[in-house]
Protein backbone atom coordinates (compact mmCIF):
# COMPACT_ATOMS: atom_id res chain seq x y z
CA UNK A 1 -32.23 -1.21 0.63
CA UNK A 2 -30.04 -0.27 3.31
CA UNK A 3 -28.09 3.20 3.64
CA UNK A 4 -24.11 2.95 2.78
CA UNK A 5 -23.22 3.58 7.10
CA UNK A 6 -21.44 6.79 6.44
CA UNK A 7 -20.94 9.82 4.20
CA UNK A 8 -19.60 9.55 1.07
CA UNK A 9 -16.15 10.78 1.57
CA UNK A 10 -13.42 12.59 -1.14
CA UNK A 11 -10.04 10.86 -0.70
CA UNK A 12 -7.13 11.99 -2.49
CA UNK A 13 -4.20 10.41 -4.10
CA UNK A 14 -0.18 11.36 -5.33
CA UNK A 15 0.84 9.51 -8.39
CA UNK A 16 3.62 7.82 -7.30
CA UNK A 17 4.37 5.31 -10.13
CA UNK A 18 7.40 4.02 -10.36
CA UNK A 19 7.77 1.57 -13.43
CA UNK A 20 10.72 -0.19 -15.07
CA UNK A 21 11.67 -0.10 -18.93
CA UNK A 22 14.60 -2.01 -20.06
CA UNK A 23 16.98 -1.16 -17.40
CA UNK A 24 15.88 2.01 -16.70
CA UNK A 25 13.24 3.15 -13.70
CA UNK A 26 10.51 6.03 -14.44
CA UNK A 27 9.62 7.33 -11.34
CA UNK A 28 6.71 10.36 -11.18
CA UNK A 29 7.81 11.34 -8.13
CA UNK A 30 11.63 12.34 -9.64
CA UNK A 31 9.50 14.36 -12.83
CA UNK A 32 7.86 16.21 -10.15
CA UNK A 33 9.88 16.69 -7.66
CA UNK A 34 7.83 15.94 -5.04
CA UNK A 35 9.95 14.65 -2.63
CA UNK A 36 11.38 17.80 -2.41
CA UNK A 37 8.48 19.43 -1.51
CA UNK A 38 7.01 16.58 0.35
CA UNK A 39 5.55 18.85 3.62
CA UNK A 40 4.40 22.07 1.57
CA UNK A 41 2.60 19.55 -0.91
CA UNK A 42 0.72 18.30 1.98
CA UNK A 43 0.26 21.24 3.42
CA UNK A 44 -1.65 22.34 0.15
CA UNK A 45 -3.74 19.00 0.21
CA UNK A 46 -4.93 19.21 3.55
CA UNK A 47 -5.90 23.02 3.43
CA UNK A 48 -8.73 21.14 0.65
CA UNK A 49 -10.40 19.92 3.36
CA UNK A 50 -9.64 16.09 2.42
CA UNK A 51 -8.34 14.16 4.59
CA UNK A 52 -7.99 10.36 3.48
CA UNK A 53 -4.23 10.56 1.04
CA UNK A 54 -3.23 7.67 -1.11
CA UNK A 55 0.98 7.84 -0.76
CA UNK A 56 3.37 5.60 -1.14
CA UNK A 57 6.15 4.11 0.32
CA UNK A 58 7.50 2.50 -2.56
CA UNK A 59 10.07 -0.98 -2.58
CA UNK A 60 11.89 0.44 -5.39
CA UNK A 61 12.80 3.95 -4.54
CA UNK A 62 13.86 2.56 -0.97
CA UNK A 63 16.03 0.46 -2.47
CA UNK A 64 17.78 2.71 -4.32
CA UNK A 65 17.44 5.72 -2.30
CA UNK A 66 18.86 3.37 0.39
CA UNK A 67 17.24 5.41 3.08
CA UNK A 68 13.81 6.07 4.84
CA UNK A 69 14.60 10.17 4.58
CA UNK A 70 11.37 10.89 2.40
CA UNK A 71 8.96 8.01 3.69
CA UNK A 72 9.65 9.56 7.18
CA UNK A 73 9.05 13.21 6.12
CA UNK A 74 5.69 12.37 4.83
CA UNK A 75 4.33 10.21 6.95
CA UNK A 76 5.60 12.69 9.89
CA UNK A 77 4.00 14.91 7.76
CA UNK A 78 0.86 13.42 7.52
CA UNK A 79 0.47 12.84 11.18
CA UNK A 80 0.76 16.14 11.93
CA UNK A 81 -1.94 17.52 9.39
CA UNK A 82 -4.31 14.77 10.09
CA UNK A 83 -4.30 13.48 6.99
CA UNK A 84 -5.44 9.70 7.05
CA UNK A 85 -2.67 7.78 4.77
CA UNK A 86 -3.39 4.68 2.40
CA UNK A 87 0.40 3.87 2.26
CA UNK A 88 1.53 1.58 -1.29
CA UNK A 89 4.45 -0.38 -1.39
CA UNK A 90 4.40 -1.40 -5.34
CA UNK A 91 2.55 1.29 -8.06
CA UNK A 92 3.08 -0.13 -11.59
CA UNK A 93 6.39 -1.67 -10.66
CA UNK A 94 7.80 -5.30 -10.73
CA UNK A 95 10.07 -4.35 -7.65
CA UNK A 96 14.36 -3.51 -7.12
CA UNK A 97 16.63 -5.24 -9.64
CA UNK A 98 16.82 -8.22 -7.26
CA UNK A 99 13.53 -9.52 -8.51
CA UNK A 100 10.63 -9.06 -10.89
CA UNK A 101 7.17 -10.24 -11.15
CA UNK A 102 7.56 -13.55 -12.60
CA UNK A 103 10.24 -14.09 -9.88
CA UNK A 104 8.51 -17.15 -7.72
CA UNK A 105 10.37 -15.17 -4.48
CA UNK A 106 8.94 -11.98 -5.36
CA UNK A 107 5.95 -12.28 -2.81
CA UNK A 108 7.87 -13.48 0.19
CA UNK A 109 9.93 -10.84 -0.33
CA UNK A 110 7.49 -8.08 -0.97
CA UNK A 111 6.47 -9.34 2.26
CA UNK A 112 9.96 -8.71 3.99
CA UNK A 113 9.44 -5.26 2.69
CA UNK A 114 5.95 -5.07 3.96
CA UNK A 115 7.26 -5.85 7.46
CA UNK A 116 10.43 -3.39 7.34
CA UNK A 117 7.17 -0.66 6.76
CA UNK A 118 5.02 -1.95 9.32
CA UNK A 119 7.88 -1.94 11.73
CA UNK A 120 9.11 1.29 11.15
CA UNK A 121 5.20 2.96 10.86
CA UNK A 122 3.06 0.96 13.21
CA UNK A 123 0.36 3.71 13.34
CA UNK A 124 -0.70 3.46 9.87
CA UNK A 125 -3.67 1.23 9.00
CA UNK A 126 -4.11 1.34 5.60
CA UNK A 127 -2.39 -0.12 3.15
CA UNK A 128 -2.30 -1.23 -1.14
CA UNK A 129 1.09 -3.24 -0.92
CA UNK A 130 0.52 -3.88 -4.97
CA UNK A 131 -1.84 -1.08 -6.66
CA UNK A 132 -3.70 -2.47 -9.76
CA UNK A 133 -2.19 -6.07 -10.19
CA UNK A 134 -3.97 -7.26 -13.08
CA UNK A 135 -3.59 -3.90 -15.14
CA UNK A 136 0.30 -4.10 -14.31
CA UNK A 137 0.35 -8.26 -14.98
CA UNK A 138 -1.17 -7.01 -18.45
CA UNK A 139 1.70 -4.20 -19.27
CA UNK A 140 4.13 -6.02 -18.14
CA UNK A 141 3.97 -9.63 -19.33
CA UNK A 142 1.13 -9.82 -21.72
CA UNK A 143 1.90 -6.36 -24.06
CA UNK A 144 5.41 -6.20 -23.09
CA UNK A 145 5.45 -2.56 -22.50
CA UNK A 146 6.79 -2.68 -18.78
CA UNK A 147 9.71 -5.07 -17.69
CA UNK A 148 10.26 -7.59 -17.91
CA UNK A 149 8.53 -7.45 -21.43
CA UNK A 150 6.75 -10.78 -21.70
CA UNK A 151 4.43 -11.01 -24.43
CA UNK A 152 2.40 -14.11 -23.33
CA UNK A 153 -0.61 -15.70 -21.53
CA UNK A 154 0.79 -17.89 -18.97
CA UNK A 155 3.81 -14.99 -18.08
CA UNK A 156 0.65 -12.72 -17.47
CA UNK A 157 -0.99 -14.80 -15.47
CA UNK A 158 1.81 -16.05 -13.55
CA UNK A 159 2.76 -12.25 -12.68
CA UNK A 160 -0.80 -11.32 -11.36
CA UNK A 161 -1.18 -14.63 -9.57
CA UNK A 162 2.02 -13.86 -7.74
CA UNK A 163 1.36 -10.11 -6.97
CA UNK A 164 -2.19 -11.61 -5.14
CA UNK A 165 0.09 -13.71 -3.41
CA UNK A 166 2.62 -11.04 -2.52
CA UNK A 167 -0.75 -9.28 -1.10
CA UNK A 168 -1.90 -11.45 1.02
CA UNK A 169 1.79 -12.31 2.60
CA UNK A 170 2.66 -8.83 2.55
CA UNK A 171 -0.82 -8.11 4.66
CA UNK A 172 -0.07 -10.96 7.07
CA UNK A 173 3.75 -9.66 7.63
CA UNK A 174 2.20 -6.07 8.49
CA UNK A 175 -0.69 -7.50 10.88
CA UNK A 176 2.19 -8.75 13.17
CA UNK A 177 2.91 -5.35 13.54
CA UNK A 178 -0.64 -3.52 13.06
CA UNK A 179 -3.50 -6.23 13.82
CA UNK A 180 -6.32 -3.84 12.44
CA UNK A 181 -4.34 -2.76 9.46
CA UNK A 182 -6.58 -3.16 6.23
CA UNK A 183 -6.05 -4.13 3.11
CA UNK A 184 -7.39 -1.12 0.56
CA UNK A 185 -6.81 -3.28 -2.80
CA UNK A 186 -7.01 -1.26 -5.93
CA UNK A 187 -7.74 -2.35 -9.65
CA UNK A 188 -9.15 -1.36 -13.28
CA UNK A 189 -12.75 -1.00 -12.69
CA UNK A 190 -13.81 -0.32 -16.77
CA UNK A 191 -16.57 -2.55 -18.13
CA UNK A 192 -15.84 -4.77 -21.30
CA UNK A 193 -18.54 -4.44 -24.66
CA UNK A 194 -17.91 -6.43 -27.97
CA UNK A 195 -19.42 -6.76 -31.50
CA UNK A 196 -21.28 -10.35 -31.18
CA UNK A 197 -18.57 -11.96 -32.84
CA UNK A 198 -15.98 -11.26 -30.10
CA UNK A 199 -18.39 -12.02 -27.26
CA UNK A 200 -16.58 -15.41 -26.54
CA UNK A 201 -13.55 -13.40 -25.99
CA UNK A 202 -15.04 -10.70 -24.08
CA UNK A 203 -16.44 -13.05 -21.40
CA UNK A 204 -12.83 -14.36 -21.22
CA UNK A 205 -11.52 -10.78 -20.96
CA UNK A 206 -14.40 -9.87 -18.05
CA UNK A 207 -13.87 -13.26 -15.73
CA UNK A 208 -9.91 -11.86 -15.73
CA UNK A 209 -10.85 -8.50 -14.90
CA UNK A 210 -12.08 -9.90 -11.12
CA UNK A 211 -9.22 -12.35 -10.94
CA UNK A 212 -7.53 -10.76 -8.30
CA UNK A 213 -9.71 -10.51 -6.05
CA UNK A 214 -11.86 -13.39 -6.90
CA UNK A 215 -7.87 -14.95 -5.92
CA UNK A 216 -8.27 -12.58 -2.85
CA UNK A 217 -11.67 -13.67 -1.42
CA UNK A 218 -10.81 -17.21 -2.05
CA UNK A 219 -13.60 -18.30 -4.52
CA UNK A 220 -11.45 -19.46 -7.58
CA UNK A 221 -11.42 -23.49 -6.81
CA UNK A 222 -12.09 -26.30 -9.79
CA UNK A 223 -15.98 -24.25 -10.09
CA UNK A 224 -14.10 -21.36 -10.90
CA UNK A 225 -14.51 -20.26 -15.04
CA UNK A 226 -11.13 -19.61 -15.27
CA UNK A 227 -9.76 -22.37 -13.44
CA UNK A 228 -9.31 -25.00 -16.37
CA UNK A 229 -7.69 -21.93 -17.96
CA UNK A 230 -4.97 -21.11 -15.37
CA UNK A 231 -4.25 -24.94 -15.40
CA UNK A 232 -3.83 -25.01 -19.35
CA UNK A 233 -1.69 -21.92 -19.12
CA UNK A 234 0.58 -23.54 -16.83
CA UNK A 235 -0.44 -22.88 -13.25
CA UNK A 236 -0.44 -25.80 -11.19
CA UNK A 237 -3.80 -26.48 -9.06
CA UNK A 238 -1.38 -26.51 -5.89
CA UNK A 239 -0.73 -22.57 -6.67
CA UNK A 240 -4.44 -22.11 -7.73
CA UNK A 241 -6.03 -23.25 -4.73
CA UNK A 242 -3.70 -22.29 -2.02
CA UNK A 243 -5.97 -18.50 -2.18
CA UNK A 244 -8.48 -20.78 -1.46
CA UNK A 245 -6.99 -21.33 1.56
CA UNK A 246 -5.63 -18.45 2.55
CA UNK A 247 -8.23 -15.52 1.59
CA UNK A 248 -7.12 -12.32 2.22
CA UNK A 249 -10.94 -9.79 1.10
CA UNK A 250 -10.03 -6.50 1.23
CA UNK A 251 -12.02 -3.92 3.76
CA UNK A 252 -12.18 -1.80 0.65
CA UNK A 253 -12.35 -2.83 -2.87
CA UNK A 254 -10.90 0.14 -5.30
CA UNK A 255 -12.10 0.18 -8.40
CA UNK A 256 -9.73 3.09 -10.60
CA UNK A 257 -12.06 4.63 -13.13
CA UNK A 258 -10.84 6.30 -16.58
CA UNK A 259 -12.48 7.71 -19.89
CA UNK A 260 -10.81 4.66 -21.43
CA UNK A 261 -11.36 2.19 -18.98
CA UNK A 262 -14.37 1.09 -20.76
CA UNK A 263 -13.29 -0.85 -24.05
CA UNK A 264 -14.96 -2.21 -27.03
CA UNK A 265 -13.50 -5.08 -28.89
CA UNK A 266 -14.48 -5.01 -32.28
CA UNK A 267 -14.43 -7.89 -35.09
CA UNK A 268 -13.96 -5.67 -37.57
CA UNK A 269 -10.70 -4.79 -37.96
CA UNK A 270 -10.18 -3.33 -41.16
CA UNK A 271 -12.83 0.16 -40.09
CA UNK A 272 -9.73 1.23 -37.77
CA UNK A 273 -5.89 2.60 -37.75
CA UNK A 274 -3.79 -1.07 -37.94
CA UNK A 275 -2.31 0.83 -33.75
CA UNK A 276 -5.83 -0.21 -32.31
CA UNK A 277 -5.47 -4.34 -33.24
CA UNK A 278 -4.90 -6.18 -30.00
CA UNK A 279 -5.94 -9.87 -29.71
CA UNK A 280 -3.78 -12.68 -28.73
CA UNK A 281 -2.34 -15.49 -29.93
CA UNK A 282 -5.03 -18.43 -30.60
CA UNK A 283 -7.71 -15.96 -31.28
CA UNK A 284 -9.48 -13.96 -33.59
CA UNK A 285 -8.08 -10.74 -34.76
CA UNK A 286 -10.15 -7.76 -32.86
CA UNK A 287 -9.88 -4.25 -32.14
CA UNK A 288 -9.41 -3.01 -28.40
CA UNK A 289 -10.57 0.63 -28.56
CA UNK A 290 -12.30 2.85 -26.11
CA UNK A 291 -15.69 2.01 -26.23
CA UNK A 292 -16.84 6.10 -26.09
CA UNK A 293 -15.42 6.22 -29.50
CA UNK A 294 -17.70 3.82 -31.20
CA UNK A 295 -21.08 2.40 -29.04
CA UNK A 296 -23.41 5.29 -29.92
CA UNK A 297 -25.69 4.18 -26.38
CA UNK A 298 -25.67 6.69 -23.55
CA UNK A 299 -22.03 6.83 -21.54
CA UNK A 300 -22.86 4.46 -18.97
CA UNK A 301 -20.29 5.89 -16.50
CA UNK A 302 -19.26 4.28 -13.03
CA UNK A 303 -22.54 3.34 -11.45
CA UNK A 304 -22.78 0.04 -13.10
CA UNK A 305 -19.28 -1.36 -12.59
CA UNK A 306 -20.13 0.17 -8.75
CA UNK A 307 -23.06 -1.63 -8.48
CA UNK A 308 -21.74 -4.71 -10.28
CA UNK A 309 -19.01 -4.68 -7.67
CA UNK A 310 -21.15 -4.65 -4.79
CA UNK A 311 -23.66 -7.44 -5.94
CA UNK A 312 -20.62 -9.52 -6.44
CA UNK A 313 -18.72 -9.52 -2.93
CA UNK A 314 -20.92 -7.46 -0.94
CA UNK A 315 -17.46 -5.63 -0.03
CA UNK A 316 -17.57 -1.86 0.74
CA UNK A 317 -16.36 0.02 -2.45
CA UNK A 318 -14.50 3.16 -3.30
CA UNK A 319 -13.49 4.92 -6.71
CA UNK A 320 -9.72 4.65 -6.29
CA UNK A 321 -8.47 6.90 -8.84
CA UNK A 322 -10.51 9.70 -11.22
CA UNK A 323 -8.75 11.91 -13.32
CA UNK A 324 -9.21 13.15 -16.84
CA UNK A 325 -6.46 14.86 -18.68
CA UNK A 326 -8.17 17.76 -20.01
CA UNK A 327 -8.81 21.52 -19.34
CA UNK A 328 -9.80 22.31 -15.71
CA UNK A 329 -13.56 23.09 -17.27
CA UNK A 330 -13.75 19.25 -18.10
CA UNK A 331 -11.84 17.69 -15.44
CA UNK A 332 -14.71 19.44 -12.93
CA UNK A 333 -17.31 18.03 -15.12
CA UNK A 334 -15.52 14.82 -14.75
CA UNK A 335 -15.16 14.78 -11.46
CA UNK A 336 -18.74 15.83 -10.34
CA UNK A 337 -19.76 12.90 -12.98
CA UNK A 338 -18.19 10.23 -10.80
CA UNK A 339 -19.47 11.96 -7.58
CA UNK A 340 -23.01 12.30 -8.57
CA UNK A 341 -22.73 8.58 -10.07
CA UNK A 342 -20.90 7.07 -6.62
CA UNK A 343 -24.05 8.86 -4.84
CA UNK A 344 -26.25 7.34 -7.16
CA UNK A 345 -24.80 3.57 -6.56
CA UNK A 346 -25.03 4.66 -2.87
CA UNK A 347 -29.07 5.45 -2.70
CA UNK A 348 -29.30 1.70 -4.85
CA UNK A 349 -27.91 0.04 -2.01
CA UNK A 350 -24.20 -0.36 -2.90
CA UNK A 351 -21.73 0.26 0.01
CA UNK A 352 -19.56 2.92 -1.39
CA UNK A 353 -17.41 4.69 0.92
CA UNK A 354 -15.29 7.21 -1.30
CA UNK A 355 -14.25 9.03 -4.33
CA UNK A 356 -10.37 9.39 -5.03
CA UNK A 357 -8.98 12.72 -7.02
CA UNK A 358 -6.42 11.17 -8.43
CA UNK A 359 -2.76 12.64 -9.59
CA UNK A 360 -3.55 15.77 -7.15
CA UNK A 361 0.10 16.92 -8.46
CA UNK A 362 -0.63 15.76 -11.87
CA UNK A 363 0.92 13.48 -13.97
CA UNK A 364 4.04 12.42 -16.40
CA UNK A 365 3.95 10.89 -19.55
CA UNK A 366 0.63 8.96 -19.08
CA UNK A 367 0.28 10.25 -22.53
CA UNK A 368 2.52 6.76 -23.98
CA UNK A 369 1.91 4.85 -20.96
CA UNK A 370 5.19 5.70 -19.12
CA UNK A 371 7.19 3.52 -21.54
CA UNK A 372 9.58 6.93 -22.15
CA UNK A 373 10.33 10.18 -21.05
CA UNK A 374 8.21 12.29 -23.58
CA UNK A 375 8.22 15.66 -20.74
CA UNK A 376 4.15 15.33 -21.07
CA UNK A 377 2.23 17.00 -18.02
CA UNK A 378 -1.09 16.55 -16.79
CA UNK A 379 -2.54 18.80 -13.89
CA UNK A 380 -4.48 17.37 -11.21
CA UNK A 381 -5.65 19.83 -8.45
CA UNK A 382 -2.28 21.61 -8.25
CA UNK A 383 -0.09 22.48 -11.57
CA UNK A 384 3.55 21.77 -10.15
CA UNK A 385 5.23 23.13 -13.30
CA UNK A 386 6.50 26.15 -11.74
CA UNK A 387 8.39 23.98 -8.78
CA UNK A 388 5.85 24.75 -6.60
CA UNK A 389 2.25 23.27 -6.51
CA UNK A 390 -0.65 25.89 -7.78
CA UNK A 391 -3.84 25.28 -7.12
CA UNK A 392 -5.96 24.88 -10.31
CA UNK A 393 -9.84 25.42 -10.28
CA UNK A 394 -10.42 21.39 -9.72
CA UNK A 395 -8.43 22.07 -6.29
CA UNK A 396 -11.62 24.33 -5.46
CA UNK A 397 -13.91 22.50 -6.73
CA UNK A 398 -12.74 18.96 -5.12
CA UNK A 399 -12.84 21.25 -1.81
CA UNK A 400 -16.73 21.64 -2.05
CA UNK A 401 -16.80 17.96 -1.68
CA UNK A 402 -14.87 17.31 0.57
CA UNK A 403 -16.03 19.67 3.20
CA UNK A 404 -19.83 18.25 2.44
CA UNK A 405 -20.75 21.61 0.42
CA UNK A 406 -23.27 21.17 -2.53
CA UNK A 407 -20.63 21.43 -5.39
CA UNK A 408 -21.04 24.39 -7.56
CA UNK A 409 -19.16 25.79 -10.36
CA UNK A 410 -20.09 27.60 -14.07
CA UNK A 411 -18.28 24.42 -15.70
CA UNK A 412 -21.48 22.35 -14.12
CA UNK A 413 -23.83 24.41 -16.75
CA UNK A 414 -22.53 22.60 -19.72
CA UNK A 415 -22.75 18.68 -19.89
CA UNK A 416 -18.66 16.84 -20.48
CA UNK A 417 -18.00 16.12 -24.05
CA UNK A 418 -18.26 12.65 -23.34
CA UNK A 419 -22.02 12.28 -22.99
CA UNK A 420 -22.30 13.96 -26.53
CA UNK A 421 -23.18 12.88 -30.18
CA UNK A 422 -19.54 14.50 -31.29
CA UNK A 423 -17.66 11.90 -29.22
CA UNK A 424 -17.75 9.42 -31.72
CA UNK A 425 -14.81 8.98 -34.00
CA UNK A 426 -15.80 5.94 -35.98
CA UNK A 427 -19.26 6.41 -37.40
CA UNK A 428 -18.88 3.83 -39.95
CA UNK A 429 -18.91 0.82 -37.03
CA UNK A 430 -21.82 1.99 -35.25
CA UNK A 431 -23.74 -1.39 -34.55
CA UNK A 432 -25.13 -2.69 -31.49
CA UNK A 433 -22.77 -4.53 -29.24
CA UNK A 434 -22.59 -6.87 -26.20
């Protein structure tokens, strides 16, 4: 197998999220008060020795800031530090009060936006104009949590086939600008197990996982498993196959990795609390429920869903987000978990370029999924609590790797909690599963 053409690199990213409830926007970047701080919180990151930064630039907080004040300062910024940026344009959202994501306008004019950006930044390369479509498409019109609150199939799908196509316009606006910018497209990389009973469902559950950017790469046409299933949830074939003719791959697929990305869906739904029944209408009751919880086989970690990746587009791969909510002993053991398992992928064969520490200045209210303002704070690699950002031992620790230094810490002599026996929470359902 051939060698991955370059190191294995530590990226970074700002959790910029800003997501709409009702009528009200939750934006991290307000909570934090990052963009008051914009140049000394870059400052901090850079003196890590990283030097790839996932921002944002986002079509929302323009809108209402009605200004390019903070884009400018960061971007300036990040120029002057030499910090590579991997600018957003949509993180969670469904876009200004003009629009939303079952709007049939909202990708032409996420693409107007796009081009604004471009035009006003034509040094910067990199860009994720819609960060994690199908995960949004899910919270937003299939479990109703984010506006605009659809609870349906076909509102689901319609939103995540539009934020594809808001992609791909939104990368053609910005190449008129910047012909070698690259699209950096970002998504939910956890793997999908079942009891045998659900396994019907779970193979629905995995083909929509790759939607996207199956949609992206152009290889959903009439062969396509899910295409019968678009069509009978009210997609036209005309809207289907136009991806087909205009693919868009991305030059990096991002794959956002999670303790709970990896879910087991479970028949039996009387062994859990009634909050973990999920399903959908037309069929069978299940259980959605991390899958550490329950499948008593080793944690299988990132390596598979990297390699799985890889064997399935051949497109270089990064881990776009890691983080783990947890003391700073943990979140090091997490981290070096995803790095040894990204370097592992890497000697298999697989392309993978990076590893992104994600929320470097935390997080808000991940907690209840950013549906309220709970005050619930999350460190990353600086603890902003204080008003200014304070390096926490992951900061150091994330420094090893990026500078190319074997990583070492005391956490490393104790294996995370999640690779133990004790991680298990509901003994009783302990069977073998898909």
């Amino acid at each position: 197998m051939r060698t991955p053409p370059q190191d294995l690199e530590l990226w970074a990213g700002i959790e910029a999220t800003i997501n709409r409830v009702g009528d009200t926007y939750l934006d991290q970047d307000q909570w934090s008060g990052h963009r008051n701080r914009v140049e000394a919180d870059l400052e901090q990151i850079a003196a890590t020795g990283i030097r790839t930064v996932r921002t944002a630039v986002l079509w929302e907080h323009h809108v209402e800031a009605g200004n390019w004040n903070t884009a400018d300062r960061a971007l300036a910024a990040m120029q002057r530090l030499y910090l590579q940026p991997i600018v957003g344009l949509v993180h969670h959202g469904s876009g200004p009060r003009s629009t939303d994501l079952l709007d049939p306008h909202f990708p032409d004019k996420l693409a107007a936006y796009a081009l604004e950006v471009a035009q006003r930044y034509p040094w910067v390369t990199d860009y994720t104009p819609v960060n994690e479509p199908h995960t949004t498409a899910r919270f937003s019109c299939l479990y109703g949590l984010w506006y605009p609150h659809h609870h349906s199939v076909p509102s689901y799908l319609c939103a995540l086939l539009h934020e594809v196509k808001a992609t791909v316009l939104a990368m053609r606006a910005i190449r008129t600008v910047q012909p070698e910018a690259r699209l950096i497209y970002t998504e939910d990389g956890g793997s999908i197990y079942s009891t045998p009973e659900r396994d019907s469902f779970r193979q629905l559950r995995d083909d929509r996982r790759w939607l996207g950017t199956d949609l992206l790469c152009g290889i959903v046409t009439p062969a396509h498993p899910l295409f019968e299933d678009l069509i009978a949830n009210g997609i036209s074939a005309e809207d289907i196959l136009w991806f087909a003719d205009n693919p868009c791959p991305p030059a990096v697929l991002g794959l956002n990795y999670y303790l709970t990305s990896d879910r087991l869906l479970d028949h039996r739904v009387n062994m859990y609390p009634a909050h973990f029944r999920g399903g959908e209408t037309g069929h069978d009751p299940l259980v959605d429920i991390e899958s550490f919880r329950v499948r008593t086989e080793p944690f299988p970690g990132v390596e598979p869903i990297l390699l799985e990746a890889w064997q399935r587009y051949g497109l270089p791969v990064a881990i776009t987000e890691v983080h783990l909510g947890d003391a700073p002993e943990n979140q090091i053991r997490w981290l070096n978990d995803i790095w040894s398992a990204a370097q592992s992928a890497r000697a298999a064969g697989a392309d993978v370029r990076a590893v992104t520490v994600w929320a470097v200045l935390g997080s808000w209210n991940w907690s209840n999924l950013v549906t309220r303002d709970a005050g619930h704070y999350e460190p990353g690699l600086f603890d902003i609590r204080s008003g200014t950002a304070v390096a926490t031992p992951l900061a150091a620790f994330a420094g090893q790797l990026a500078t190319g230094q074997t990583p070492h810490d005391p956490a490393l002599a104790e294996p995370g909690w999640w690779t133990l026996p004790n991680r298990i929470t509901f003994a009783e359902s302990l069977t073998p599963s898909v």
